[in-house]
C-alpha atoms as a PDB file:
ATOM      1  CA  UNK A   1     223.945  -3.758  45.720  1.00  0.00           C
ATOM      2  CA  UNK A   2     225.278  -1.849  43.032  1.00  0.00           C
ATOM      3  CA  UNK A   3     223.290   0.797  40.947  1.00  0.00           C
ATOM      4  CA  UNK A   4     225.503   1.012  37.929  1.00  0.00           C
ATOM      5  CA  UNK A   5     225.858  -0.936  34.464  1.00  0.00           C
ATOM      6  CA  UNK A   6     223.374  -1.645  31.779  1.00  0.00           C
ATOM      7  CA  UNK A   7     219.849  -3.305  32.755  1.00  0.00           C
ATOM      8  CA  UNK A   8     220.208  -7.317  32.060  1.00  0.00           C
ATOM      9  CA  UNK A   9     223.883  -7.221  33.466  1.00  0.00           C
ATOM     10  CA  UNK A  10     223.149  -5.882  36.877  1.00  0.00           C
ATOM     11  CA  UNK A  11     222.887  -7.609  39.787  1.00  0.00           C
ATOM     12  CA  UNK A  12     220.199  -6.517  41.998  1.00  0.00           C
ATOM     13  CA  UNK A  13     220.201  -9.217  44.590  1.00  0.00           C
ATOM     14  CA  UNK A  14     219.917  -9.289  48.358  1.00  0.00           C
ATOM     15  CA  UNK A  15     220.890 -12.562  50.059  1.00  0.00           C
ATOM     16  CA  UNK A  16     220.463 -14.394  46.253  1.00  0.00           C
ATOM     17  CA  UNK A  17     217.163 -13.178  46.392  1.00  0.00           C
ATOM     18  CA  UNK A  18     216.421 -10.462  43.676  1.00  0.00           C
ATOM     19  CA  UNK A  19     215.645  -7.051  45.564  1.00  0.00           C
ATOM     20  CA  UNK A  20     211.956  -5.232  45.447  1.00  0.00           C
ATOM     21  CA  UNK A  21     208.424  -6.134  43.855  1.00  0.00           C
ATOM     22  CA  UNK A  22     207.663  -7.419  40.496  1.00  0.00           C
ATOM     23  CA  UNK A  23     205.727  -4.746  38.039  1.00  0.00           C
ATOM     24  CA  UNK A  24     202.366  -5.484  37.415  1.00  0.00           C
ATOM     25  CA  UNK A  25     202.744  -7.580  33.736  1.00  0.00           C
ATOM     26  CA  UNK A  26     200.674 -10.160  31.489  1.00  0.00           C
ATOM     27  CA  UNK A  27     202.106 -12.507  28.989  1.00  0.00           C
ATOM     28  CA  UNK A  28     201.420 -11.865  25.639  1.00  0.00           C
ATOM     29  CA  UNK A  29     201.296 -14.296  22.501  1.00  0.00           C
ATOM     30  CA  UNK A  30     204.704 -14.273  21.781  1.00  0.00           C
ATOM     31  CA  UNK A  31     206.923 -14.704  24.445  1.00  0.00           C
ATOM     32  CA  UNK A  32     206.896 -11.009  25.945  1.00  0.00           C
ATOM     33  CA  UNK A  33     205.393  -8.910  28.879  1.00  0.00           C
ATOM     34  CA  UNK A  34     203.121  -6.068  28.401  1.00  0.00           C
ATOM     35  CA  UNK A  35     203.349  -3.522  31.951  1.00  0.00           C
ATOM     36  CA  UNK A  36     200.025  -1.605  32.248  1.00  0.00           C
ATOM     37  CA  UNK A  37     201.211   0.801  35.226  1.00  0.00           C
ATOM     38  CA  UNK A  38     198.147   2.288  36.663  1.00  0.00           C
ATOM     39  CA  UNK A  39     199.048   2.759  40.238  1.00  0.00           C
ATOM     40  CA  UNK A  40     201.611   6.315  40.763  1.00  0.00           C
ATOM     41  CA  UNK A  41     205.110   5.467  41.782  1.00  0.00           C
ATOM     42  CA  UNK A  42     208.316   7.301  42.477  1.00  0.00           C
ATOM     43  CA  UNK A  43     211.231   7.006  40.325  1.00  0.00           C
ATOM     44  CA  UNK A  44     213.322   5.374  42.641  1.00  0.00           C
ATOM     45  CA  UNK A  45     210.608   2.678  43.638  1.00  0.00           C
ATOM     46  CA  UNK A  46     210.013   1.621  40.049  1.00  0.00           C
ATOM     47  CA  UNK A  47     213.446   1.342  38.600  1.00  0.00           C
ATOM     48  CA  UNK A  48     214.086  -1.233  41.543  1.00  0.00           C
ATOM     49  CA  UNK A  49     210.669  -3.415  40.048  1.00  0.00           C
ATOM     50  CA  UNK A  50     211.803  -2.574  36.732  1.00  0.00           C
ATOM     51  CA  UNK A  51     215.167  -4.233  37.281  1.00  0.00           C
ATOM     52  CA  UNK A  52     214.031  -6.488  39.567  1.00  0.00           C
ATOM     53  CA  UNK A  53     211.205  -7.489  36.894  1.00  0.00           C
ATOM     54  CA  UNK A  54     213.955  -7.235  33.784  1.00  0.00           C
ATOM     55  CA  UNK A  55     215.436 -10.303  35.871  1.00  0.00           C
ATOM     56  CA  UNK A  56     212.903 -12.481  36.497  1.00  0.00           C
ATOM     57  CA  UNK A  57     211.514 -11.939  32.871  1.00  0.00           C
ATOM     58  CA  UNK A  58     215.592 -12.764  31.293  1.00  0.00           C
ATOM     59  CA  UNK A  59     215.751 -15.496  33.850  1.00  0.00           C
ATOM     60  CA  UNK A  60     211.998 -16.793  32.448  1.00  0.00           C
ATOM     61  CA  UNK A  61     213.147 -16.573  29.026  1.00  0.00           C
ATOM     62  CA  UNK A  62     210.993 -13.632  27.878  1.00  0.00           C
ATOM     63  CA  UNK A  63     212.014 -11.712  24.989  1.00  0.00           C
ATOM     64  CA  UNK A  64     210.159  -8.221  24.541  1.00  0.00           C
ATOM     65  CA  UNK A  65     208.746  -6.279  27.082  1.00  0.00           C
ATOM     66  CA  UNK A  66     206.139  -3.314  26.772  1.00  0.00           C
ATOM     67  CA  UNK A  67     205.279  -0.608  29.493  1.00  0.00           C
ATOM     68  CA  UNK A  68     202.305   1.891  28.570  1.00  0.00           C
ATOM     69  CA  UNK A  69     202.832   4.478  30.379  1.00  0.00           C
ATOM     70  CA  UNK A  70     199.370   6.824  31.162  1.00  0.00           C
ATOM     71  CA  UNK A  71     200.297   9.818  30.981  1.00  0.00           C
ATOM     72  CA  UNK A  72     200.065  10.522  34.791  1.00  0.00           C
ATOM     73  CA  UNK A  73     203.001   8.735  35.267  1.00  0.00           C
ATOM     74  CA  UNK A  74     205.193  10.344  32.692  1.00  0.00           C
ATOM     75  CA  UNK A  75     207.759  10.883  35.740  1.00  0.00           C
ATOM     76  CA  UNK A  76     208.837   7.257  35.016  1.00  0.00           C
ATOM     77  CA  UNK A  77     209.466   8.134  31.091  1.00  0.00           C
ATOM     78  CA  UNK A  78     213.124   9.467  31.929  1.00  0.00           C
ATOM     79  CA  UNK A  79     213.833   6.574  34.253  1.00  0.00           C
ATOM     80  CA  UNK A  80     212.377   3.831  31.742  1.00  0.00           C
ATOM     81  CA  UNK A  81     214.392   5.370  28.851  1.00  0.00           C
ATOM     82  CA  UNK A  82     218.210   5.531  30.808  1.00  0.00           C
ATOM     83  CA  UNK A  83     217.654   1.699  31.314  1.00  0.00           C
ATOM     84  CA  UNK A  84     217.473   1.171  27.395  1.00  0.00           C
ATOM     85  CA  UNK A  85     213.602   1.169  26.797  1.00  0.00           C
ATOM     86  CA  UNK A  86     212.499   3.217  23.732  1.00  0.00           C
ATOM     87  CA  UNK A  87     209.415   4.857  22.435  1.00  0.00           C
ATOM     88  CA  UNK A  88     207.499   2.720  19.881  1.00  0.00           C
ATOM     89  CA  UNK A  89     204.394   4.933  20.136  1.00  0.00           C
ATOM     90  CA  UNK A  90     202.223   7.349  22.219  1.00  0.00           C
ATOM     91  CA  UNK A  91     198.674   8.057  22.156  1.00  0.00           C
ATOM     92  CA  UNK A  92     197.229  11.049  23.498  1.00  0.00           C
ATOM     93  CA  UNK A  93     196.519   9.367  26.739  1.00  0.00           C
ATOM     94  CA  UNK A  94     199.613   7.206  27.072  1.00  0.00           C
ATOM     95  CA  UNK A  95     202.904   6.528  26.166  1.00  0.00           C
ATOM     96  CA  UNK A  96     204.165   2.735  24.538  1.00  0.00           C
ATOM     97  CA  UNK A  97     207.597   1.478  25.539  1.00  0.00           C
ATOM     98  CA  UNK A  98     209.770  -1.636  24.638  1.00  0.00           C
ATOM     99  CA  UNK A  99     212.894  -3.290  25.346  1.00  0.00           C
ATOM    100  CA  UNK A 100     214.357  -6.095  23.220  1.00  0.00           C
ATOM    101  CA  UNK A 101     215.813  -8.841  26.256  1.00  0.00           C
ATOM    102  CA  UNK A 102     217.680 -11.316  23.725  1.00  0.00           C
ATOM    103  CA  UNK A 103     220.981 -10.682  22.091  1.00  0.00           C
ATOM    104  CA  UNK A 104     219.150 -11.158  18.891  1.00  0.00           C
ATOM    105  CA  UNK A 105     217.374  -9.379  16.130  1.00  0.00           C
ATOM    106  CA  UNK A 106     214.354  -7.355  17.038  1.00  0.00           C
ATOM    107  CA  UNK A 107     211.551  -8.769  15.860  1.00  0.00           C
ATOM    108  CA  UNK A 108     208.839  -6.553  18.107  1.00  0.00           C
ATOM    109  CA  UNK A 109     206.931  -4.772  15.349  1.00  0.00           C
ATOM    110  CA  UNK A 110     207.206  -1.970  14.199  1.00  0.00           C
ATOM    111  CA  UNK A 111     204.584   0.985  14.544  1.00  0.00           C
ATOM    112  CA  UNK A 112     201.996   1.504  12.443  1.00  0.00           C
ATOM    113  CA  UNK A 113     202.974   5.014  10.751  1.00  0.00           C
ATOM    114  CA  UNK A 114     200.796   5.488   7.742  1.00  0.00           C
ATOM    115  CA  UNK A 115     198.221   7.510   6.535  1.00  0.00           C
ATOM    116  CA  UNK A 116     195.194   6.521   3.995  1.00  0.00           C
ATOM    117  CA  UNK A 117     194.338   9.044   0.558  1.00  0.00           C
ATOM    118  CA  UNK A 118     191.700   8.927  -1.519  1.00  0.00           C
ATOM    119  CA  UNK A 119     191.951  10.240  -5.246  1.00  0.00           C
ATOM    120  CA  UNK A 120     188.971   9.448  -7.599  1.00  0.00           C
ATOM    121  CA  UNK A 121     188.576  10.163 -10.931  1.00  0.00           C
ATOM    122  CA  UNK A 122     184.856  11.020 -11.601  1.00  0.00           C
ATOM    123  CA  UNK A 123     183.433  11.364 -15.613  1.00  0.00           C
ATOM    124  CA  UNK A 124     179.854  12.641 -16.413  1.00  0.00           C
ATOM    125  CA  UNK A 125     177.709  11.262 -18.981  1.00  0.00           C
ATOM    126  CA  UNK A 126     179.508  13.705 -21.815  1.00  0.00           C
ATOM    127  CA  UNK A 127     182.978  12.213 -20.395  1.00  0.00           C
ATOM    128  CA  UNK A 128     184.219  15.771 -18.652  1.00  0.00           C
ATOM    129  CA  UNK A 129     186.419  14.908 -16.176  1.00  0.00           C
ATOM    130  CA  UNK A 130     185.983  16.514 -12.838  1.00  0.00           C
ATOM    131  CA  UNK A 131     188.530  18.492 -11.515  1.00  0.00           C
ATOM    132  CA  UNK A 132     189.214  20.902  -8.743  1.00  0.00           C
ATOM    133  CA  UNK A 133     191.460  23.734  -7.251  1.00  0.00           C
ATOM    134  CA  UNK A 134     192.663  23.361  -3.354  1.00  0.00           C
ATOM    135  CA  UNK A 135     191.132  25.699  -0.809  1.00  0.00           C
ATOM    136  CA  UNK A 136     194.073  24.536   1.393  1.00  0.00           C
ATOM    137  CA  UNK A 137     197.605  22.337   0.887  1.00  0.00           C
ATOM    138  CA  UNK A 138     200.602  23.413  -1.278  1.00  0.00           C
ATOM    139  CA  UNK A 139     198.677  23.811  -4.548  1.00  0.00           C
ATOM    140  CA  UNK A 140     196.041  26.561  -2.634  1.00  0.00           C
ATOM    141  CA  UNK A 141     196.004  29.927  -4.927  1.00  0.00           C
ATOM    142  CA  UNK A 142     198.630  28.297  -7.858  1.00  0.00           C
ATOM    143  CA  UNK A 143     195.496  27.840 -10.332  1.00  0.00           C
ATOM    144  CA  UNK A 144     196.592  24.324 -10.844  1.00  0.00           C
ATOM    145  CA  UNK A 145     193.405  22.474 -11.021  1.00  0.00           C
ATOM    146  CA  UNK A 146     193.620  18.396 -10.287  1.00  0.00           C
ATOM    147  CA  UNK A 147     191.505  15.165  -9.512  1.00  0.00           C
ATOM    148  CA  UNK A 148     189.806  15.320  -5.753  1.00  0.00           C
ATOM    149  CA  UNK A 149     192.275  14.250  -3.120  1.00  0.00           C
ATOM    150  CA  UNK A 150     192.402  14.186   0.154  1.00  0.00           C
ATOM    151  CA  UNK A 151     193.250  12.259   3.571  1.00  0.00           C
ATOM    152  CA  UNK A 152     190.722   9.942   6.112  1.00  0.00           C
ATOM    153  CA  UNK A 153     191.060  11.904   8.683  1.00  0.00           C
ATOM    154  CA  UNK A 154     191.054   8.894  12.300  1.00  0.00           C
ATOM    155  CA  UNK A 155     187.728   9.342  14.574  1.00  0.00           C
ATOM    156  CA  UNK A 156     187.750   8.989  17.816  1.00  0.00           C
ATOM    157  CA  UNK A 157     184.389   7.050  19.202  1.00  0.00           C
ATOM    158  CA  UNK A 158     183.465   7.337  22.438  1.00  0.00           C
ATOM    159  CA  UNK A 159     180.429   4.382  23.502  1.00  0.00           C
ATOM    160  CA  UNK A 160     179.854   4.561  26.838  1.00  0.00           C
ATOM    161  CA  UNK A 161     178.683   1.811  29.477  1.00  0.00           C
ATOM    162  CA  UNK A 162     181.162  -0.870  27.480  1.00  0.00           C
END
C-alpha cells in the first residue's frame, strides 16, 4: 500500500478491495458529500476513511465534498488540509471543509462574507437634517458630524426543546 502522492491518484487497495471504513457522509443536491464527523478519531484512522471515502466518492462520480469539523476534532484539521481540502468557513463551534473531485472548474460556492449597514437620512418638520458625531469608529473625536450609520450586528438565538 503506498502512503504517498496526491489524494484521487493513490491507490489504497488491499486485494482490489479499497482499504478501511467509509466516513460517515449524506448526498447533497448537487452531486457532492457533506461529512458530519461526530464520533473522535485518530489521525491515522481517518486519513485511511478519508482516502478510502475520496475513492468510492471519484469512483461514484461525486464532485464536491464537505467535512464540518466540531471543533473537538480539530486534530483532523492538519490531516484534512495535507490531502488538499481547504477552509471555506468556520463557525465558532465548527470548522467547514471542501475538496473539488473533478478536473474542472469549481463551482462549490463561495462563502458568504458580507456585512449589512444602515445609513438613514432623517428631516424634521422644519427640514433640519439630523446629524451626528461617532462615540466610536475612525471619525470618534475629529468633530466631523454625519448621517447615522452603523452595522446589524448577527444574534445568536438559542430555543430550546427543538
Amino acid at each position: 500500500m503506498s502512503t504517498s502522492g496526491s489524494l484521487l491518484e493513490l491507490e489504497v487497495w488491499e486485494n482490489g478491495i479499497p482499504h478501511g471504513e467509509l466516513l460517515p457522509a449524506t448526498s447533497d443536491n448537487d452531486g457532492g458529500v457533506i461529512v458530519d464527523m461526530q464520533q473522535p478519531m485518530d489521525s491515522d484512522a481517518f486519513l485511511t476513511a478519508l482516502r478510502t471515502s475520496m475513492l468510492e466518492w471519484k469512483k461514484q462520480g461525486k464532485r464536491g465534498v464537505w467535512i464540518r469539523l466540531p471543533i473537538g476534532l480539530a486534530n483532523l484539521v492538519e490531516t484534512a488540509v495535507r490531502e488538499g481540502f481547504v477552509y471555506h468557513h468556520a463557525e465558532p463551534t465548527y470548522l467547514m471543509l471542501v475538496y473539488w473531485i473533478p478536473k474542472t472548474e469549481n463551482t462549490l460556492p463561495a462563502n458568504a462574507s458580507h456585512r449589512v449597514g444602515v445609513g438613514a437620512i432623517v428631516f424634521n418638520e422644519n427640514r433640519e437634517l439630523l446629524v451626528v458625531q461617532e462615540k466610536t469608529g475612525r471619525f470618534r473625536g475629529t468633530g466631523i458630524w454625519k448621517i447615522p450609520t452603523g452595522t446589524v450586528e448577527q444574534v445568536r438565538v438559542s430555543i430550546k426543546g427543538l
